[in-house]
Protein backbone atom coordinates (compact mmCIF):
# COMPACT_ATOMS: atom_id res chain seq x y z
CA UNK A 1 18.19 15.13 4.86
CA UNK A 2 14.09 15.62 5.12
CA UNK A 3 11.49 13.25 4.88
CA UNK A 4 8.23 13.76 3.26
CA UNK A 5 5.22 12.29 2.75
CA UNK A 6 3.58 12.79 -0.91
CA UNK A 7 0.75 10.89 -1.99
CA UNK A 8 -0.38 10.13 -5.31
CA UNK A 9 -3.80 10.85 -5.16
CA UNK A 10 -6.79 9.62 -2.75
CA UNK A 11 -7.44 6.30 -4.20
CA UNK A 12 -3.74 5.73 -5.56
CA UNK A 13 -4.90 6.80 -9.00
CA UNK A 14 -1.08 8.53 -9.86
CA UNK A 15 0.82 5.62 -7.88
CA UNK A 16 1.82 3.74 -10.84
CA UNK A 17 2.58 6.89 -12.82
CA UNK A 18 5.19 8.08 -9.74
CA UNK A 19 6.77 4.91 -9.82
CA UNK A 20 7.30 3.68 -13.36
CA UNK A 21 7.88 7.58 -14.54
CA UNK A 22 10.87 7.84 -11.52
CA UNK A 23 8.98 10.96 -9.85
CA UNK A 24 7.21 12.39 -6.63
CA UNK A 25 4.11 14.01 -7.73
CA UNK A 26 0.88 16.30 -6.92
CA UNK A 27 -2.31 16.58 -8.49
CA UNK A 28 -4.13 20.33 -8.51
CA UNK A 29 -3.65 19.75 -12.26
CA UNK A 30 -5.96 22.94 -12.73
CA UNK A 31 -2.95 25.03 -11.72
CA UNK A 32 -1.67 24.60 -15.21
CA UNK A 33 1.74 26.75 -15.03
CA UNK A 34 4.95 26.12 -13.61
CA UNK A 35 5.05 27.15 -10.02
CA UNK A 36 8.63 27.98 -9.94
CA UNK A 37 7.87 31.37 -11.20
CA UNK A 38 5.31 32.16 -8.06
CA UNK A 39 7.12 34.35 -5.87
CA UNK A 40 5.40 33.94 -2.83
CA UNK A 41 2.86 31.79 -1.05
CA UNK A 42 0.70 34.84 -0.49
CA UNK A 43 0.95 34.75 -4.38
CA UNK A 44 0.03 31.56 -4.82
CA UNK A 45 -2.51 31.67 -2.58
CA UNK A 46 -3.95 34.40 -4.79
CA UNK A 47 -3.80 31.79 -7.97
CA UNK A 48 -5.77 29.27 -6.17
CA UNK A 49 -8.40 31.80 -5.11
CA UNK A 50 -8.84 32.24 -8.39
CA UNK A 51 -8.59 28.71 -9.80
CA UNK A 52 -10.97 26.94 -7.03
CA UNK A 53 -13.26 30.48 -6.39
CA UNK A 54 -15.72 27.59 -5.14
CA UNK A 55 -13.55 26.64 -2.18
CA UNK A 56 -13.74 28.24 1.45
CA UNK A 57 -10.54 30.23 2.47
CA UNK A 58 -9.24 27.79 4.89
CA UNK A 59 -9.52 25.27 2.15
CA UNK A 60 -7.20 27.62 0.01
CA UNK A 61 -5.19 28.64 2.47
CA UNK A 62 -4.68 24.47 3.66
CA UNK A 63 -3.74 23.98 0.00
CA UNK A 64 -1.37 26.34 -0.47
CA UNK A 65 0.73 25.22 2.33
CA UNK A 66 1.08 21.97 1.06
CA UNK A 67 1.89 22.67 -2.38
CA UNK A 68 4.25 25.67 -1.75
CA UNK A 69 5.98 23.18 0.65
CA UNK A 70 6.18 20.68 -2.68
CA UNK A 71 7.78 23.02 -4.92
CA UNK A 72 9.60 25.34 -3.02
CA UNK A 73 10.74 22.63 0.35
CA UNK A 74 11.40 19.19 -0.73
CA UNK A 75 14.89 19.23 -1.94
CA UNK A 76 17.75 17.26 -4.12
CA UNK A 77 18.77 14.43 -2.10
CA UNK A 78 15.48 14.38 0.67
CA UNK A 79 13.65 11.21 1.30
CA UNK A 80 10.18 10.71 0.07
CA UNK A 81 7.57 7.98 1.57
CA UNK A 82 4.41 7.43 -1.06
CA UNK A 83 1.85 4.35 1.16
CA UNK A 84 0.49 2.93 -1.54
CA UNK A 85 -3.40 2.23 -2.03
CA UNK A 86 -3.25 -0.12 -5.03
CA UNK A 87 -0.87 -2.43 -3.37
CA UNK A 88 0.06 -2.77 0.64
CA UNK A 89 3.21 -1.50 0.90
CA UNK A 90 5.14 1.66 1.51
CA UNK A 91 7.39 3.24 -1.18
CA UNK A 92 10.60 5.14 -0.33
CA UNK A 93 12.78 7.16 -2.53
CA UNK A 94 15.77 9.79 -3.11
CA UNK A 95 14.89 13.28 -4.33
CA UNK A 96 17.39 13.72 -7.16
CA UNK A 97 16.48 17.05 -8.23
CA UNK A 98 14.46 20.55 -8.07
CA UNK A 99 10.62 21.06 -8.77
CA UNK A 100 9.76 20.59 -12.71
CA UNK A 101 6.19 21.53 -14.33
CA UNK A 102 6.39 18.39 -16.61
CA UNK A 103 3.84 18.99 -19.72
CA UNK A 104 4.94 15.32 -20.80
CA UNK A 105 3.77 14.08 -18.06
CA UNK A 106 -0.63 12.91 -17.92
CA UNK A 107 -2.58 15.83 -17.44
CA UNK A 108 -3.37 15.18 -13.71
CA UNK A 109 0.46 15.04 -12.75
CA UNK A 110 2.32 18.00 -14.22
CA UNK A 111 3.85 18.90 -11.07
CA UNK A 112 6.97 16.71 -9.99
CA UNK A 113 9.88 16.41 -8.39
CA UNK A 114 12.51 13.13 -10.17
CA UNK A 115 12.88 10.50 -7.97
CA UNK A 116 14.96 7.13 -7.68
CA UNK A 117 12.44 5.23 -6.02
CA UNK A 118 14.83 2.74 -3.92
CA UNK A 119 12.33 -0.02 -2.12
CA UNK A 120 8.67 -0.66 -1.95
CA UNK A 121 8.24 -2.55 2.01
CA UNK A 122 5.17 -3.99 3.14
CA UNK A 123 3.53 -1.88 6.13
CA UNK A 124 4.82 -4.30 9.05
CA UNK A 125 7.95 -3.42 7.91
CA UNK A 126 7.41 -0.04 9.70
CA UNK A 127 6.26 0.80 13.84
CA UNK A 128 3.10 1.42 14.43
CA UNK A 129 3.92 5.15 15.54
CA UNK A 130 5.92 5.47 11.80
CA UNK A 131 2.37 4.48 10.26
CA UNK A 132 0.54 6.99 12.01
CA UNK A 133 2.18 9.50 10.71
CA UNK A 134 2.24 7.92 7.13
CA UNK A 135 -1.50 8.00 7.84
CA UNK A 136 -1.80 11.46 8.07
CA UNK A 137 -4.84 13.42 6.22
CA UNK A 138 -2.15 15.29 3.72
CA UNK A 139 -1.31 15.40 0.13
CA UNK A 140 2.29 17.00 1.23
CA UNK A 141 4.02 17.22 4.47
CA UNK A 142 7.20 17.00 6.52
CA UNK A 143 7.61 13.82 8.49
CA UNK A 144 9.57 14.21 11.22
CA UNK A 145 8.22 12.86 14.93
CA UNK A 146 10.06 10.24 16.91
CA UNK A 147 13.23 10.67 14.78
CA UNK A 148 11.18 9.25 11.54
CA UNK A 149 14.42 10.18 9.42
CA UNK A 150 16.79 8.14 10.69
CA UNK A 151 14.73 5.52 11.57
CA UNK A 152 13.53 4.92 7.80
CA UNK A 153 16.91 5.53 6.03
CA UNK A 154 17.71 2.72 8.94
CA UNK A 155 15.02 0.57 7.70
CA UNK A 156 16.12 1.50 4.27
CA UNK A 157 19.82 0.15 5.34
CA UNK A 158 17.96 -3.43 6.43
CA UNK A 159 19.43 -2.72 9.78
CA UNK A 160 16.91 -3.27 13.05
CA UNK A 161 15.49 0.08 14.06
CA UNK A 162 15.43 1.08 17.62
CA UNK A 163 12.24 2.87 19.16
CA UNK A 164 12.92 5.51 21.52
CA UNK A 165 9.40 6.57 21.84
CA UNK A 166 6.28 4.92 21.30
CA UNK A 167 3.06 6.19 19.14
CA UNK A 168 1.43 9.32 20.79
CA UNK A 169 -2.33 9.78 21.41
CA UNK A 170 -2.19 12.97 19.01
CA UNK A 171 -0.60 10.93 16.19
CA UNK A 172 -3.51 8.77 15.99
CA UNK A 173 -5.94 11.38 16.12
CA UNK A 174 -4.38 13.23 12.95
CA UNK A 175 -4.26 9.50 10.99
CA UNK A 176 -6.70 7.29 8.77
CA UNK A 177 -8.40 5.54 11.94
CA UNK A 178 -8.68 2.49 9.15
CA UNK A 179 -5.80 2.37 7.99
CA UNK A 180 -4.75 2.35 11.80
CA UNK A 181 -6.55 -0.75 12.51
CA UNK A 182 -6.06 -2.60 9.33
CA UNK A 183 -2.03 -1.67 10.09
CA UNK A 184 -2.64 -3.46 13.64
CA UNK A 185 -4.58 -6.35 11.95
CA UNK A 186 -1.85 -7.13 9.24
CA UNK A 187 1.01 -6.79 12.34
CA UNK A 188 -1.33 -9.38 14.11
CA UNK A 189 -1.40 -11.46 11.59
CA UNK A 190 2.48 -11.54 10.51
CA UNK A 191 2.91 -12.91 14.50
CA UNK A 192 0.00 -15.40 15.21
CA UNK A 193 0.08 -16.70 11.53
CA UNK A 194 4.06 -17.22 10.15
CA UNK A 195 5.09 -19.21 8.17
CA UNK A 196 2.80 -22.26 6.74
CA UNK A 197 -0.05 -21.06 9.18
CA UNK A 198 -0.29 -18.15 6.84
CA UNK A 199 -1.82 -20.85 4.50
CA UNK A 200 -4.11 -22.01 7.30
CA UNK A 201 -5.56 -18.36 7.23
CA UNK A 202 -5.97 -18.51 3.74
CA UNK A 203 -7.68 -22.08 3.79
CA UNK A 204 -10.03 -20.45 6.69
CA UNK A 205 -11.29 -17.39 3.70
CA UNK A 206 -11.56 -19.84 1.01
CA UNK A 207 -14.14 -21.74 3.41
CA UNK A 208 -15.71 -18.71 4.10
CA UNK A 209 -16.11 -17.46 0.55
CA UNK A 210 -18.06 -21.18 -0.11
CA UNK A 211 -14.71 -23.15 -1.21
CA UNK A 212 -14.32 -26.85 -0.65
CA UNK A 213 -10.44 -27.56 -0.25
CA UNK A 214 -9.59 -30.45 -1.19
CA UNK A 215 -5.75 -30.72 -0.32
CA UNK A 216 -3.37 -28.46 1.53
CA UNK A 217 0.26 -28.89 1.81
CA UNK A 218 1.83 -29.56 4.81
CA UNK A 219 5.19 -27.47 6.20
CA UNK A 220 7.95 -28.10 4.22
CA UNK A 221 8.29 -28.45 0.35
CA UNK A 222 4.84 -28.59 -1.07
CA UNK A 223 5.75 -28.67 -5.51
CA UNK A 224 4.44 -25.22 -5.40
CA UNK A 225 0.74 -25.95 -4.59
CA UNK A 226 -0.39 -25.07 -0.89
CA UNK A 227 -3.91 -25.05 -1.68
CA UNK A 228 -6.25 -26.90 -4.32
CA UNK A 229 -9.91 -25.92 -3.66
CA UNK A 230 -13.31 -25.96 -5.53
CA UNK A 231 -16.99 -25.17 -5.50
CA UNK A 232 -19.61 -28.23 -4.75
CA UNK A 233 -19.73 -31.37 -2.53
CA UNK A 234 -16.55 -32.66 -2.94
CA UNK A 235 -14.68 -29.35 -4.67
CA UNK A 236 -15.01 -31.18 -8.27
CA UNK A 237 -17.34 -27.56 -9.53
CA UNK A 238 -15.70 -24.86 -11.18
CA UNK A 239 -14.09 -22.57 -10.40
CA UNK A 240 -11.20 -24.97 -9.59
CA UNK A 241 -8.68 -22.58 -8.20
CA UNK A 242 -4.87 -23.37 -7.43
CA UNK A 243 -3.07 -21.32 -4.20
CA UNK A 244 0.10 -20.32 -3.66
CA UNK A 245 1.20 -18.82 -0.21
CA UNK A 246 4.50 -17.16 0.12
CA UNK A 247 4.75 -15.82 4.21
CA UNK A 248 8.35 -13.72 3.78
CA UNK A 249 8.36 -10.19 3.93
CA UNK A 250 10.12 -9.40 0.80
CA UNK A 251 8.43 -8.92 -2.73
CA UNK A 252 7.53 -11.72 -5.03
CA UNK A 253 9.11 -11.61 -8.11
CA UNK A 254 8.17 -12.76 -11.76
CA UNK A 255 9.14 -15.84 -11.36
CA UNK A 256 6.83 -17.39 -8.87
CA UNK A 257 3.94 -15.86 -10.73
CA UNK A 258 5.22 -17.86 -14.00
CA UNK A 259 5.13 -20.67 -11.81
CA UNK A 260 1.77 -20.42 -10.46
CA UNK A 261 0.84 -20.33 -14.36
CA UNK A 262 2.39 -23.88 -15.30
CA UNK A 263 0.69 -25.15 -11.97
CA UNK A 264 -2.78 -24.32 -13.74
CA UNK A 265 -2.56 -26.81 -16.56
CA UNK A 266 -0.70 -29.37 -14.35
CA UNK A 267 -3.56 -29.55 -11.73
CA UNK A 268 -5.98 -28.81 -14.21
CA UNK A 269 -7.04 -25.81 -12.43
CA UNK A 270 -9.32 -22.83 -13.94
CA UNK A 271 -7.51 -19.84 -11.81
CA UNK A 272 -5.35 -19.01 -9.82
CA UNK A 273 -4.56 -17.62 -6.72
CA UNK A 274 -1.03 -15.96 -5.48
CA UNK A 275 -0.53 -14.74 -1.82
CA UNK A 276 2.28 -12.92 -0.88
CA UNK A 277 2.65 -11.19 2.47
CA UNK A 278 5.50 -9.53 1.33
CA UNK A 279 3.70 -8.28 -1.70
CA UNK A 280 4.99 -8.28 -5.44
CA UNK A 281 7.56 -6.50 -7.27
CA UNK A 282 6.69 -4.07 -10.43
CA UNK A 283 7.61 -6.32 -13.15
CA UNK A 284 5.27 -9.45 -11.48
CA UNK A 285 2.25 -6.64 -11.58
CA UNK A 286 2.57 -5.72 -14.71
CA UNK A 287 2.76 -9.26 -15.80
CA UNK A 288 -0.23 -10.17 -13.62
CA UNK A 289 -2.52 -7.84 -15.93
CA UNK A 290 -2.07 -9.84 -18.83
CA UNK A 291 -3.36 -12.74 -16.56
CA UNK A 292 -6.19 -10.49 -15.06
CA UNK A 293 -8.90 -13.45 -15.84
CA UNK A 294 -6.96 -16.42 -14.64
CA UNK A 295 -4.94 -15.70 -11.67
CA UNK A 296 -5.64 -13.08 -8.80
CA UNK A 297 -2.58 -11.40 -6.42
CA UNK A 298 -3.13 -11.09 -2.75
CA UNK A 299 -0.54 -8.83 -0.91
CA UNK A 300 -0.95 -8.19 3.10
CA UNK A 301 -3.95 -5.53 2.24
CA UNK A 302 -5.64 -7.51 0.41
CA UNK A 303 -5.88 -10.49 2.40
CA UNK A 304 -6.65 -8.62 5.63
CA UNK A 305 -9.76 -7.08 3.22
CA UNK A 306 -10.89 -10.67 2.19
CA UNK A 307 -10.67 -11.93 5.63
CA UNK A 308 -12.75 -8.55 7.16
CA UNK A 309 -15.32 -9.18 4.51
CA UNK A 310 -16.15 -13.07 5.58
CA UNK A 311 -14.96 -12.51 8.82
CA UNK A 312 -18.35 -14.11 10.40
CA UNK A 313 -18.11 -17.30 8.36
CA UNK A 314 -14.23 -17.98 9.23
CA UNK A 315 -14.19 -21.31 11.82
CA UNK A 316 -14.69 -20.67 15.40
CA UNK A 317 -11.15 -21.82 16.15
CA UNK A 318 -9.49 -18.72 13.78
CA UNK A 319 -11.39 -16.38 15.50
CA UNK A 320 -10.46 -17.21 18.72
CA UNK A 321 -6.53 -16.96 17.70
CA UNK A 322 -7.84 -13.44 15.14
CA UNK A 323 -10.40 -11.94 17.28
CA UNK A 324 -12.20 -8.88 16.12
CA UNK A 325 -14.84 -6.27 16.45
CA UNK A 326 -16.91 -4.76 13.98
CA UNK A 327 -17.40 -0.97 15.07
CA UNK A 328 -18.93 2.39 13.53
CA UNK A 329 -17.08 6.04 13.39
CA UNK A 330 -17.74 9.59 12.06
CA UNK A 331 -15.79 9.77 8.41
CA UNK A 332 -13.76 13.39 8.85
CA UNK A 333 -13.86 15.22 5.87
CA UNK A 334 -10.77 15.77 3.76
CA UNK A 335 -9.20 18.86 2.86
């Protein structure tokens, strides 16, 4: 068994198409063939000189690597890792068969390999050294440092995984230096903050983003409302939003979002808000569209963004337990 890394496109624009279509995919959609019949990765080489005549020879030759390795490497019964841009979390599935050029398929994502896709887990499900290399600047590419393999079919069993080997300076230097500190943010956060303190952080944005709460819940059962907050003096203003924090690490399912709905008209609420650290499952997001205008989702990602972006209006007191540093660094371009 293999594991690979396949993304679905820079900005996740394929990730929903990989997972609701059962597939591992690549774009380079203006190679509009099926590979299988290249021979050769000189020979393919030789079709993408001719496809992309405006890119430089290493870019070509970069390329070609990673999707001869795609069509030719990845094979029936490999695991595949997909980190996921719309939502925090990291996909893993089974390979369950051979390269297919798939003209049913949208036009950006002909090229695929059919995949059981067997858990999405949020990133501090994973070691930091695991992330690296799920960080690395690569459409394609064989995962294998630190005994990755076992460790994620382990972490695919639910059994504790054991580190032999900690994160290596080189890892980090091949990775998305963001992504690498908004990884150790999130693990921060899942230790300082469990539980109901989760809901403390959340109170702290709200503040921040000019909120007046009027009522959070205290531990234990809370009817389903941890936070009721609003605009003005005393939080009476619109828009009168109703929170829900859920701190486990598993995925929120339909059901809570459902919930979260009734809760509106009961509190007399205009929106809504659901957090989940352990982020939400496929059928709860594709609800959640329907609901785009009335209730927003916050998985692990997205509350680390909300909190980075207000970070300087958060109390004193959460940024002594959170503290952080704003810094600058060269972007490295992508190829």
């Amino acid at each position: 068994m293999t594991l690979w890394l396949v993304r679905a496109g820079r900005h996740g624009e394929r990730e929903q198409v990989a997972l609701q279509h059962g597939v591992a995919l690549i774009g380079w959609h203006e190679l509009d063939f099926d590979l299988s019949r290249v021979g050769s990765r000189d020979e393919l080489k030789s079709e993408m000189a001719k496809v992309y005549a405006a890119k430089t020879e290493r870019t070509i030759n970069n390329w070609a690597t990673q999707v001869w390795t795609f069509v030719k490497e990845i094979q029936k019964g490999d695991l595949v890792v997909l980190p996921l841009k719309v939502q925090s979390g990291i996909a893993i599935g089974r390979v369950t068969g051979g390269y297919e050029y798939r003209k049913d398929m949208p036009s950006d994502a002909h090229h695929v390999h059919p995949v059981e896709w067997l858990k999405t887990l949020p990133r501090t499900a994973f070691d930091q050294d695991l992330l690296y290399s799920f960080g690395a600047y690569m459409t394609v590419c064989q995962v294998q440092r630190n005994d990755a393999e076992r460790r994620v079919q382990t972490i695919l069993e639910g059994k504790k995984v054991v580190v032999a080997k900690g994160p290596q300076p080189e890892e980090m230097a091949e990775s998305d230096i963001e992504q690498i500190a908004h990884d150790e943010i999130a693990k921060y956060i899942s230790q300082k903050f469990k539980g109901h303190d989760l809901a403390t952080l959340v109170e702290a944005i709200l503040q921040a983003q000019g909120y007046k709460v009027t009522e959070r819940s205290k531990p234990g059962p809370d009817g389903g409302v941890d936070i009721l907050a609003g605009r003005g003096q005393f939080g009476f203003d619109s828009p009168k939003i109703c929170v829900q924090v859920k701190s486990q690490d598993s995925a929120l399912d339909v059901t809570a979002l459902r919930s979260l709905k009734g809760l509106l008209q009961d509190f007399g609420a205009d929106n809504g808000l659901l957090v989940s650290w352990g982020g939400f499952t496929g059928k709860l997001l594709d609800e959640a569209r329907r609901s785009f205008f009335n209730i927003r989702l916050w998985d692990q990602g997205r509350l680390v963004d909300a909190l980075l972006e207000n970070y300087e209006r958060v109390p004193d007191e959460v940024q002594a337990e959170l503290p952080l540093k704003r810094i600058w660094t060269l972007v490295r371009e992508e190829e």
